[in-house]
Protein backbone atom coordinates (compact mmCIF):
# COMPACT_ATOMS: atom_id res chain seq x y z
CA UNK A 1 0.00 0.00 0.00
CA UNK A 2 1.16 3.85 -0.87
CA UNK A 3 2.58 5.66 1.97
CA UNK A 4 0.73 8.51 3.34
CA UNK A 5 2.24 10.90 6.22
CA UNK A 6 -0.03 13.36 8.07
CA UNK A 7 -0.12 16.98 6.90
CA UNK A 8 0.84 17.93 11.03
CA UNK A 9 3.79 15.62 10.65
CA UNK A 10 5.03 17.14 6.93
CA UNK A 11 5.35 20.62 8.17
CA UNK A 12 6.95 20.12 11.34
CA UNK A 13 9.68 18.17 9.23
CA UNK A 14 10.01 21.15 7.21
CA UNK A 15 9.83 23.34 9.92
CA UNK A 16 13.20 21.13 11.44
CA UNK A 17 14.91 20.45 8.31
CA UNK A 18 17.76 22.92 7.76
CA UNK A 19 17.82 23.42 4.13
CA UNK A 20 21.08 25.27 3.50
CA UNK A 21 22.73 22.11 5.33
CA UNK A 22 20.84 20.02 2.46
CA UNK A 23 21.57 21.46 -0.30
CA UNK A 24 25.16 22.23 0.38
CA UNK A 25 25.92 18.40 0.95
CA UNK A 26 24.92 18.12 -3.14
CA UNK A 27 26.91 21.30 -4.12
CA UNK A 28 28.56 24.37 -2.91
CA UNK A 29 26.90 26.80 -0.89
CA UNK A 30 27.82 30.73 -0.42
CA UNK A 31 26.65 33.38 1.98
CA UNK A 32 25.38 36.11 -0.16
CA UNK A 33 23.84 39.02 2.46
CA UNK A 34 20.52 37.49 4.32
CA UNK A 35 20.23 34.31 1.71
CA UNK A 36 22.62 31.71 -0.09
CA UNK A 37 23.49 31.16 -3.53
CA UNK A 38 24.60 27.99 -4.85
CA UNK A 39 25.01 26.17 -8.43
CA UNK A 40 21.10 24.67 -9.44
CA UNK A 41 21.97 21.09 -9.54
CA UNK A 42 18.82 20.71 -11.67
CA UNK A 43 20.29 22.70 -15.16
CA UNK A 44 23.85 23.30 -16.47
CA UNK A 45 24.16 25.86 -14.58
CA UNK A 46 27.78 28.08 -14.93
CA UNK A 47 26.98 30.84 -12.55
CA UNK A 48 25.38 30.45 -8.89
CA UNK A 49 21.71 30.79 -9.68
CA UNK A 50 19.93 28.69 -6.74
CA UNK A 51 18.99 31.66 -4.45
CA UNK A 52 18.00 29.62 -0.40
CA UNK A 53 16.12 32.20 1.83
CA UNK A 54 16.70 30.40 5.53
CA UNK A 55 14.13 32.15 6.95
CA UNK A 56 11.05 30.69 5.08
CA UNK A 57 13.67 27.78 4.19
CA UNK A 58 12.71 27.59 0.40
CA UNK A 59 14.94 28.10 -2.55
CA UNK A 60 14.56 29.04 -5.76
CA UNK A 61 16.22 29.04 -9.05
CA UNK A 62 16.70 32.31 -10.96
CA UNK A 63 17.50 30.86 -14.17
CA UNK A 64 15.38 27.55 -14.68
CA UNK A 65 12.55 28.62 -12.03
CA UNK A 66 12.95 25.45 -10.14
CA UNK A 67 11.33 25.84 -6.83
CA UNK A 68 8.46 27.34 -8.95
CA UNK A 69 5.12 26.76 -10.48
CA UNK A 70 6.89 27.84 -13.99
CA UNK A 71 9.77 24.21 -13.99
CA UNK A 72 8.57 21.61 -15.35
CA UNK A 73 9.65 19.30 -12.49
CA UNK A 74 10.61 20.90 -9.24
CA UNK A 75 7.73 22.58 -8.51
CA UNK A 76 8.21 22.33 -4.86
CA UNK A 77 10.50 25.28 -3.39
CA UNK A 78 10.89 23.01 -0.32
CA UNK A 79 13.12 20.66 1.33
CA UNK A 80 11.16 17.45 0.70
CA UNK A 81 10.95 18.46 -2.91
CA UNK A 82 14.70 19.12 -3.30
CA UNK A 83 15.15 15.46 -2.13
CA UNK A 84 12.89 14.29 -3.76
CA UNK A 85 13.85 15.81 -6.66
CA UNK A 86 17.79 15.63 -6.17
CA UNK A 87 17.45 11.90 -5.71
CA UNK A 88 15.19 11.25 -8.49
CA UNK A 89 12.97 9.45 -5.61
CA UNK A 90 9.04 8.53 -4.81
CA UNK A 91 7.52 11.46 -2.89
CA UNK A 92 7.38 9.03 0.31
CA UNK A 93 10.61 8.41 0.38
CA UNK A 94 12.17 11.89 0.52
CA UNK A 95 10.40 12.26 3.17
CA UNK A 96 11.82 9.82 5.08
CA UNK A 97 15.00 10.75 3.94
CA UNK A 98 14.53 13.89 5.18
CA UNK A 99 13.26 12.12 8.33
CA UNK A 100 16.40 10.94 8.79
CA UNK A 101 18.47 13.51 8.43
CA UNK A 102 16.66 15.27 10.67
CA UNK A 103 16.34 12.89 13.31
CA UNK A 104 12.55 12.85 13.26
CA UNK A 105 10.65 9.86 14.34
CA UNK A 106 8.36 8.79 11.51
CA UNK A 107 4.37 8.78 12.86
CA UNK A 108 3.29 5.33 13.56
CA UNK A 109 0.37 5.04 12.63
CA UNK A 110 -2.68 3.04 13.32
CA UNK A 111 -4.32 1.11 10.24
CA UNK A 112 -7.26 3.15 10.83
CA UNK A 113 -5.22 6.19 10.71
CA UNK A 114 -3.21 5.18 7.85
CA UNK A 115 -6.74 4.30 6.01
CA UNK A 116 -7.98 7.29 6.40
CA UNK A 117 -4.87 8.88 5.00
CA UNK A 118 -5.62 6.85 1.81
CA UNK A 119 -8.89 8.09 1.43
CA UNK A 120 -7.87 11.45 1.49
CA UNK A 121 -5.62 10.56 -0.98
CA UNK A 122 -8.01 8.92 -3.28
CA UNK A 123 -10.57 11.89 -2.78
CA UNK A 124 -7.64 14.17 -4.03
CA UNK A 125 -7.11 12.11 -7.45
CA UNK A 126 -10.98 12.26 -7.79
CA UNK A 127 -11.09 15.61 -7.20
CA UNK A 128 -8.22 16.10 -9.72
CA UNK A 129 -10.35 14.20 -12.50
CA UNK A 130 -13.79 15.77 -11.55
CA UNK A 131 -11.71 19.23 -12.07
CA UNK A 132 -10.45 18.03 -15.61
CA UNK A 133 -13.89 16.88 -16.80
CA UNK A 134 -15.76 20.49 -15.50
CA UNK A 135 -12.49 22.00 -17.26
CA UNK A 136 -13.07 20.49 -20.86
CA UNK A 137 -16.83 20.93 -20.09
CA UNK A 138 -16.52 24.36 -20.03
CA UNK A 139 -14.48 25.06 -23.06
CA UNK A 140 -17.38 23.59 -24.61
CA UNK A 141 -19.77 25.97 -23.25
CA UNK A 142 -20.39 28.89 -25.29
CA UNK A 143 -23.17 30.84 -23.20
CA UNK A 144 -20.97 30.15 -19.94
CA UNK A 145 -17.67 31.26 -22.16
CA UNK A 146 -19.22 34.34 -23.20
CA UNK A 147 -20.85 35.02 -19.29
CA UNK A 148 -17.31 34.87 -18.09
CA UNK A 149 -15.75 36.92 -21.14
CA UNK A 150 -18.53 39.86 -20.55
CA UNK A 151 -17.14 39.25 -16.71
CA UNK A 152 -13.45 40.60 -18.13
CA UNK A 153 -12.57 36.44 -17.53
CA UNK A 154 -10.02 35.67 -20.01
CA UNK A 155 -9.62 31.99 -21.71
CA UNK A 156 -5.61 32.06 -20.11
CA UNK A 157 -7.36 33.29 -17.03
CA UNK A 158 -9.69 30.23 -17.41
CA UNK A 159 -6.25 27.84 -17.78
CA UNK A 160 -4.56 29.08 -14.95
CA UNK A 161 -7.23 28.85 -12.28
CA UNK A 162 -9.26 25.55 -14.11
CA UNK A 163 -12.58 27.23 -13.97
CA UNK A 164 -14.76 24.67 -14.90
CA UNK A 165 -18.57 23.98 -16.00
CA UNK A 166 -20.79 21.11 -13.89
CA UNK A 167 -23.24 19.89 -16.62
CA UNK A 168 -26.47 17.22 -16.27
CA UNK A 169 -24.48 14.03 -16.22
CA UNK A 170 -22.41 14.79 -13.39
CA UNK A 171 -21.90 12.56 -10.45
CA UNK A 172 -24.25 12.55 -7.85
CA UNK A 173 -21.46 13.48 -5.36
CA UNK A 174 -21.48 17.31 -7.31
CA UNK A 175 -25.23 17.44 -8.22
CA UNK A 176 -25.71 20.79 -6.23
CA UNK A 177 -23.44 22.30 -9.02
CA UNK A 178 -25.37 20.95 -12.04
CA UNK A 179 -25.55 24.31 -14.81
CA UNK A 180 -23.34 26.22 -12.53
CA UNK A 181 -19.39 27.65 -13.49
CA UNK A 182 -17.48 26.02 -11.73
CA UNK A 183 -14.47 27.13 -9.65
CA UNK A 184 -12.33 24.90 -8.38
CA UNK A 185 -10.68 25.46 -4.26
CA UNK A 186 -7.06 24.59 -4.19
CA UNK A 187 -5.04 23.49 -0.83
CA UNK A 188 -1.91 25.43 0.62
CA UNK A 189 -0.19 22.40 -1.69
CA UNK A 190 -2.14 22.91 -4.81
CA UNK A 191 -4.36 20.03 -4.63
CA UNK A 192 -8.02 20.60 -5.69
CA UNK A 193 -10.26 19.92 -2.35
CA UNK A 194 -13.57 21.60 -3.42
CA UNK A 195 -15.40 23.40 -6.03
CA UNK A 196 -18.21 26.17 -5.74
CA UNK A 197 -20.24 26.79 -8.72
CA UNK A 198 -21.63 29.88 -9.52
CA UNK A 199 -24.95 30.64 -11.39
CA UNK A 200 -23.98 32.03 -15.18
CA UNK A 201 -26.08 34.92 -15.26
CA UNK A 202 -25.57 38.29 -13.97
CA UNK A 203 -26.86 39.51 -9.91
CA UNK A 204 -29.70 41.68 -11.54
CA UNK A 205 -30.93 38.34 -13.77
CA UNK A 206 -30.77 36.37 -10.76
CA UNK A 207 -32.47 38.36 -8.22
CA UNK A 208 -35.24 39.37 -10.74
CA UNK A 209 -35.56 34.98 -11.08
CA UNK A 210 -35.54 34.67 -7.39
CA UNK A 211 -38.59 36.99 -7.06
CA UNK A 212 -40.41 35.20 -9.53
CA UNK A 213 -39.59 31.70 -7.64
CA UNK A 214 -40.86 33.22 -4.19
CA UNK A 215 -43.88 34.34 -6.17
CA UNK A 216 -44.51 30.59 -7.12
CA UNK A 217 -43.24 29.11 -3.70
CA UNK A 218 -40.48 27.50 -5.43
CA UNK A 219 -37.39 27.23 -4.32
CA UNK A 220 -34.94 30.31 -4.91
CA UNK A 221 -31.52 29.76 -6.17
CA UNK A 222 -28.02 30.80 -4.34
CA UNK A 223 -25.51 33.09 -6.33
CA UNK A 224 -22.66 30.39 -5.17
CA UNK A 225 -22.73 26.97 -3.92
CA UNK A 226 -20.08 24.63 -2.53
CA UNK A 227 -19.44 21.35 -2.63
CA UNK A 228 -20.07 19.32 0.72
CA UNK A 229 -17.34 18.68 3.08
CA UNK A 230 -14.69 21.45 3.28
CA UNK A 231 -15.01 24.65 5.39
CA UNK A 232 -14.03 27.85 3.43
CA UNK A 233 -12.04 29.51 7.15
CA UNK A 234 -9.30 26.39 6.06
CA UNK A 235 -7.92 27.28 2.96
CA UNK A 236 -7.43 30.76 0.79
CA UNK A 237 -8.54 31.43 -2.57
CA UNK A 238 -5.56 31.47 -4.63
CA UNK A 239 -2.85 30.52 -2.13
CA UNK A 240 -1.16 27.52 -4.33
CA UNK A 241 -0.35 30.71 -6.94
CA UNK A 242 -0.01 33.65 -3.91
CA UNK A 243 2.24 31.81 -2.18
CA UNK A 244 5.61 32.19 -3.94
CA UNK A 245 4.58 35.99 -4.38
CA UNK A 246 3.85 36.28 -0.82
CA UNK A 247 7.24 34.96 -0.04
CA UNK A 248 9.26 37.45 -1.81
CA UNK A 249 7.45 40.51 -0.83
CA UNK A 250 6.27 39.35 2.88
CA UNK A 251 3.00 40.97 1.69
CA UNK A 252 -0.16 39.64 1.27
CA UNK A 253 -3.69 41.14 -0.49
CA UNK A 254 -6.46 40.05 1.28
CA UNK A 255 -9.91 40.49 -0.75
CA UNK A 256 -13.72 38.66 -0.82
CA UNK A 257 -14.54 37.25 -3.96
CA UNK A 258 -12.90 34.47 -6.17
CA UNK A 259 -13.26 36.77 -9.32
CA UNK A 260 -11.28 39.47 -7.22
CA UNK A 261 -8.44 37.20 -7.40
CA UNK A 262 -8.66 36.18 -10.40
CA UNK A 263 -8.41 39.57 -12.13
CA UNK A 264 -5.68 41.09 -9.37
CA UNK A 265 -3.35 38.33 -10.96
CA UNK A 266 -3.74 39.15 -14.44
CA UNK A 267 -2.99 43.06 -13.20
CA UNK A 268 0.15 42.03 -11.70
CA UNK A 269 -1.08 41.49 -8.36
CA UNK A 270 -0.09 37.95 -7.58
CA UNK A 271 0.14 37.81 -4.09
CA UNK A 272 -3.35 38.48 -3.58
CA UNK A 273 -5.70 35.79 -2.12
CA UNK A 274 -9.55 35.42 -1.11
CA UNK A 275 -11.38 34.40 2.08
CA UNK A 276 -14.36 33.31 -0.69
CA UNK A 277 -17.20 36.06 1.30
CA UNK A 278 -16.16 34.71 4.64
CA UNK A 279 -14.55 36.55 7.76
CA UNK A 280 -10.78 35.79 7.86
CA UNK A 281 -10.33 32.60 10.15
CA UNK A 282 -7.30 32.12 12.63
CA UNK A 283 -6.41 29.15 10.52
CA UNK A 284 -6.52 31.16 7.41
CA UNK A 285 -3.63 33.92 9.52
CA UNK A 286 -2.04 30.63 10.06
CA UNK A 287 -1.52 29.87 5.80
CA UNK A 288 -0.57 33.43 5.62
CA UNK A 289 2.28 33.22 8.22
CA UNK A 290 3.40 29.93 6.60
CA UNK A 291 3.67 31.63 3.34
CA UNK A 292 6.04 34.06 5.40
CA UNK A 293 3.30 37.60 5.06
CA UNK A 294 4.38 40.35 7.47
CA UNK A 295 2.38 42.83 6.32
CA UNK A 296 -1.28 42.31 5.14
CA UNK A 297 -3.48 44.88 2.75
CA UNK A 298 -6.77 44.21 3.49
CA UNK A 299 -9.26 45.26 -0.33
CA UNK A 300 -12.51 44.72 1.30
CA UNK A 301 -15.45 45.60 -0.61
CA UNK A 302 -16.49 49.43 -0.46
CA UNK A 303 -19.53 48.49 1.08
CA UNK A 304 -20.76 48.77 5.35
CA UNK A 305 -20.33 45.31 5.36
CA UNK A 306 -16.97 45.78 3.98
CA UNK A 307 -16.01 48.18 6.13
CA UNK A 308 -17.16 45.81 8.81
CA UNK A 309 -14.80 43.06 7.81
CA UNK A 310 -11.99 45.24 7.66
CA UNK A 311 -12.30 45.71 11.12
CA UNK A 312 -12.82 42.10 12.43
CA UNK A 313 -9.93 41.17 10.23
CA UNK A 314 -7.58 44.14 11.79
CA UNK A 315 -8.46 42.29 15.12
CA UNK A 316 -7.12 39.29 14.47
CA UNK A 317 -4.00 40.30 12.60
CA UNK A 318 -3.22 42.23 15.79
CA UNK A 319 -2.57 39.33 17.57
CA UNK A 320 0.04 37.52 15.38
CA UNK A 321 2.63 40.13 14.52
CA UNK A 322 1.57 40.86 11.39
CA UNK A 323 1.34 44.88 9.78
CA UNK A 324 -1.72 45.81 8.67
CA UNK A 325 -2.60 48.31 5.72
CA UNK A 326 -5.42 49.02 4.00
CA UNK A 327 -6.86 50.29 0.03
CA UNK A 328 -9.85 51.69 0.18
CA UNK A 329 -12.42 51.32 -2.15
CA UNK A 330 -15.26 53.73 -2.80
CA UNK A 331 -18.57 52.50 -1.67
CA UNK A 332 -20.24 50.35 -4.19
CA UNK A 333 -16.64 48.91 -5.68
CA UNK A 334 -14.58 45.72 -4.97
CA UNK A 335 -10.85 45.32 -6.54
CA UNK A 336 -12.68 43.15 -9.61
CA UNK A 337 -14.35 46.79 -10.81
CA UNK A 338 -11.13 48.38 -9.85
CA UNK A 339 -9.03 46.10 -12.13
CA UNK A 340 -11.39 46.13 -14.93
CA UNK A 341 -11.36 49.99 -15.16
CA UNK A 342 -7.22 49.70 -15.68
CA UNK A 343 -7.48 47.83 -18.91
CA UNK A 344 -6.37 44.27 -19.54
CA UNK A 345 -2.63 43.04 -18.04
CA UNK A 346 -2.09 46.42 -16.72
CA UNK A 347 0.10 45.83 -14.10
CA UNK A 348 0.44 49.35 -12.48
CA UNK A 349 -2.23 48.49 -10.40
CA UNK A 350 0.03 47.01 -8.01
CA UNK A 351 1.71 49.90 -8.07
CA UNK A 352 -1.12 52.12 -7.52
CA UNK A 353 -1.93 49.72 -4.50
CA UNK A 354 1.47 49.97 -3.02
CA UNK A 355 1.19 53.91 -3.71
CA UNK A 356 -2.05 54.35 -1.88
CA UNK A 357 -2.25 52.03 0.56
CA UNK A 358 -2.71 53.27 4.02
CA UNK A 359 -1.41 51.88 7.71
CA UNK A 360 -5.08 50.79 8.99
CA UNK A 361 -4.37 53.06 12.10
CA UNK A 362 -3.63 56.26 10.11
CA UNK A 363 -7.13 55.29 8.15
CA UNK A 364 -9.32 54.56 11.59
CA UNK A 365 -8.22 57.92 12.75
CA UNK A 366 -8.78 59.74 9.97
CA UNK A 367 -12.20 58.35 9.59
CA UNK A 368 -12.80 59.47 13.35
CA UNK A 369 -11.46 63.24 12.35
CA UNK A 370 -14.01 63.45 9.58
CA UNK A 371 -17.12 61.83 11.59
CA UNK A 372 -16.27 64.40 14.24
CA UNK A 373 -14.93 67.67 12.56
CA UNK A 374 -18.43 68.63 12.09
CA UNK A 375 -19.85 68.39 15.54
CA UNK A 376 -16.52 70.48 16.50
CA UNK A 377 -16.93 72.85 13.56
CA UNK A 378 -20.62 74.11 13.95
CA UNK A 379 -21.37 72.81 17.12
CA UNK A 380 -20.09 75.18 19.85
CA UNK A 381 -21.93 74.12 23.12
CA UNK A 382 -20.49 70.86 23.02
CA UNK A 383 -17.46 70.94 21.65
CA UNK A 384 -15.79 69.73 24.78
CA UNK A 385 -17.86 66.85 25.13
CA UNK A 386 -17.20 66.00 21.46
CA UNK A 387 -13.12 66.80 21.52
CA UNK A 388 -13.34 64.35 24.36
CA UNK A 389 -15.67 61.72 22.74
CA UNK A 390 -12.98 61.87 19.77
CA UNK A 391 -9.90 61.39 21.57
CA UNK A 392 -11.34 58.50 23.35
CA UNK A 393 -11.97 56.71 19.80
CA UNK A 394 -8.76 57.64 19.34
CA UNK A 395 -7.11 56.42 21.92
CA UNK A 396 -8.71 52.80 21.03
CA UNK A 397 -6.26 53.06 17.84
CA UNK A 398 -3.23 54.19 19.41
CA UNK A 399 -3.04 51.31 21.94
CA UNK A 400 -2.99 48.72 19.38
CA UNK A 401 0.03 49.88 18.31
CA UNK A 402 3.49 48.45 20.14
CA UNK A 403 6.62 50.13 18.27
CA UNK A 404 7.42 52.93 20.21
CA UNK A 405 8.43 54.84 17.19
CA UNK A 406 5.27 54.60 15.34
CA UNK A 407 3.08 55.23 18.32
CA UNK A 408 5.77 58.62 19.10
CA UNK A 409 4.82 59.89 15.56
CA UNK A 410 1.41 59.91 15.64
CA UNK A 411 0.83 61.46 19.30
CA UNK A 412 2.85 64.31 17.96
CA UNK A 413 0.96 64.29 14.67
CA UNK A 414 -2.51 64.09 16.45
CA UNK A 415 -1.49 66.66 18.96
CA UNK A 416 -0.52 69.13 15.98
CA UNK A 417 -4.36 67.82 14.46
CA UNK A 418 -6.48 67.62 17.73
CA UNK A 419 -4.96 70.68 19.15
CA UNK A 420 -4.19 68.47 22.22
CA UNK A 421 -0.63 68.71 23.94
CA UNK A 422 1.56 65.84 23.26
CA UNK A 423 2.23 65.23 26.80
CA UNK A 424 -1.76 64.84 27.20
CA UNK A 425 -1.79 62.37 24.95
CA UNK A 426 0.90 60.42 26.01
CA UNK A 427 -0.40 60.37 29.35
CA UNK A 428 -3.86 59.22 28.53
CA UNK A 429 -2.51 56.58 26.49
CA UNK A 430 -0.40 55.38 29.75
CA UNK A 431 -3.96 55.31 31.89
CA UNK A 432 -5.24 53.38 29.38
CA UNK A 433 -2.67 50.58 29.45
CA UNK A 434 -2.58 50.43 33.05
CA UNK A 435 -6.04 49.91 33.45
CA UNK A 436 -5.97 47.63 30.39
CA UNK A 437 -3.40 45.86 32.28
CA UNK A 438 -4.88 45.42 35.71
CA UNK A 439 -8.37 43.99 33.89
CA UNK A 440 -6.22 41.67 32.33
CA UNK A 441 -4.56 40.66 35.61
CA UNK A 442 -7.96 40.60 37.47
CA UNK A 443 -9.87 38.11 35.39
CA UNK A 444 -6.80 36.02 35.45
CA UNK A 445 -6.52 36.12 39.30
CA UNK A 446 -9.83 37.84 40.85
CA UNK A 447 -7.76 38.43 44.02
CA UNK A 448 -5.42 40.62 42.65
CA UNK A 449 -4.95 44.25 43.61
CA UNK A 450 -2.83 46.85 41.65
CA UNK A 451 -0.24 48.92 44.04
């Protein structure tokens, strides 16, 4: 029987395995500033071209791509994959390999364990083939070709992310996608896991069908529907692409929708990924660390319930190290309207993203100065009451942020805005830690009292 090895057990080898160590016991290795350069042991290659990066321990090959989506073979910028690769060996075995050089204990695993394992496995090859045959379905399609063409899809856009159509014959397993596009959900690894299919008619068409349907008491049809089995806070919408691009720039695009994605990455921005119309997850933080993201710009729809998500996700983020920016869009667009009115393969849109982009902070606060400036304009009997009702809000902002630096420069920016003394500021900001502080302390240990 094929050897499977738990997902838990394959990144914690990773996460062990030293990969400049590896590679330099198949050829040499120099120290070239942060990362290492060495000769690519998988092309003729004359001048060191295998750039190693040992802290997301990947490598990557400048002149043949290995380590990339774009070799033919060595897809895998990893440490498995170099062995695997290297030694011209099964998948399973490089990973014990690897096992042993690092001294890991292989899982031993129960037979119900190790079934399991194979079922995932087999799900993942029929996923693979049901993706092929809603891939060559749609290409077949005209009325869906021509729904996703008026969309701004493109037929390489198509290619690259294997949309797909679910026709009548399909197994019974994928019967809730029957006349539906079909886009496929890829794993962190690139393995297809689900598919959501999405009704091939515009939002106006659909809603005007779903009135009808109530009108009958029939049933009313969903804009998207998924495939049974998967939860959406797991994985990221374009993650198996993202990831590499993530990796170089430590910066991730966070947006909603699948066709968001899809049309960032023909503008250029490839490091983009969706949370497919869900609130970012902790395990979904967790891909984004893994792809090595220290800063995150969060494209949430224009919308209140945009705005809303922005907020919940600046929550989370706060808690795991990771810098948070934001684009914001003008209510009543999302990044797929945004891209389309830049023209086809325009790629100064990342650019333009980089440009504009804000620190969230800088945006909460200026959306608090606006809200308020009003009240303090035209309002003179309670002007105090409203200068103090601001700073509070503001206040909220500043103590989320921990470098000492950033936090320095915008007390003395706000004090310059507010017309509040720096020293004011500073002080209020120290009450509010120390009482933050002393909450914290009490629910852990109700007896406690502060000095």
């Amino acid at each position: 029987m094929k050897r499977h090895y738990p997902t838990e057990f394959l990144d914690q080898l990773q996460q062990q395995a030293n990969l400049v160590e590896i590679i330099s016991s198949y050829t040499q290795v120099e120290k070239m500033g942060k990362n290492y350069l060495a000769q690519c042991p998988f092309h003729d290659d004359h001048t060191p071209s295998l750039q190693i990066n040992p802290e997301t321990n990947t490598f990557y090959c400048h002149a043949c791509a290995a380590g990339s989506k774009n070799h033919s073979e060595v897809k895998a910028c990893n440490a498995i994959g170099f062995i695997q690769h290297i030694e011209k060996i099964p998948f399973p075995e490089a990973v014990e390999k690897l096992a042993l050089i690092v001294g890991l204990s292989l899982p031993n695993l129960s037979p119900q364990q190790q079934a399991e394992l194979e079922r995932r496995s087999e799900w993942l090859e029929l996923m693979s083939k049901v993706g092929e045959t809603f891939h060559h379905n749609l290409k077949n399609n005209q009325n869906s070709l021509q729904y996703l063409g008026n969309r701004g899809i493109t037929h390489l856009d198509i290619d690259i992310w294997k949309l797909g159509y679910c026709g009548d014959e399909t197994h019974q397993n994928f019967a809730n996608l029957r006349n539906r596009i079909v886009f496929p959900l890829f794993d962190y690894n690139g393995d297809i896991v689900s598919f959501t299919g999405r009704v091939p008619f515009s939002t106006i068409l659909l809603k005007q069908l779903n009135e009808k349907a109530k009108e009958k008491n029939q049933k009313t049809q969903p804009k998207y529907k998924d495939t049974h089995g998967v939860n959406k806070g797991d994985h990221l919408f374009g993650m198996h692409i993202a990831k590499e691009y993530i990796r170089q720039s430590r910066i991730a695009i966070i947006v909603e929708g699948w066709t968001d994605v899809i049309s960032l990455h023909r503008h250029g921005a490839k490091n983009a990924v969706s949370t497919m119309g869900v609130a970012l997850t902790q395990n979904q933080i967790n891909l984004l660390k893994r792809a090595g993201a220290k800063q995150v710009i969060l494209m949430r729809d224009g919308d209140a319930a945009g705005i809303l998500a922005t907020e919940r996700d600046h929550k989370l983020l706060l808690d795991h190290d990771i810098k948070c920016f934001i684009y914001p869009l003008e209510n009543g667009m999302d990044p797929d309207n945004l891209c389309l009115s830049f023209g086809y393969y325009n790629e100064n849109l990342l650019k333009q993203i980089y440009r504009f982009m804000q620190p969230i902070e800088q945006y909460k606060i200026a959306k608090i100065y606006k809200e308020t400036q009003d009240d303090i304009l035209y309002h003179y009997g309670i002007i105090n009451q409203t200068q103090e009702d601001r700073l509070e809000k503001v206040l909220d902002v500043l103590i989320t942020i921990n470098d000492p630096v950033e936090l320095d420069i915008y007390i003395r920016q706000l004090s310059n805005l507010l017309l509040i003394s720096y020293d004011a500021i500073k002080d209020k900001i120290r009450y509010r830690r120390e009482k933050e502080s002393q909450q914290q302390a009490k629910s852990i240990n109700p007896a406690f009292t502060p000095a």
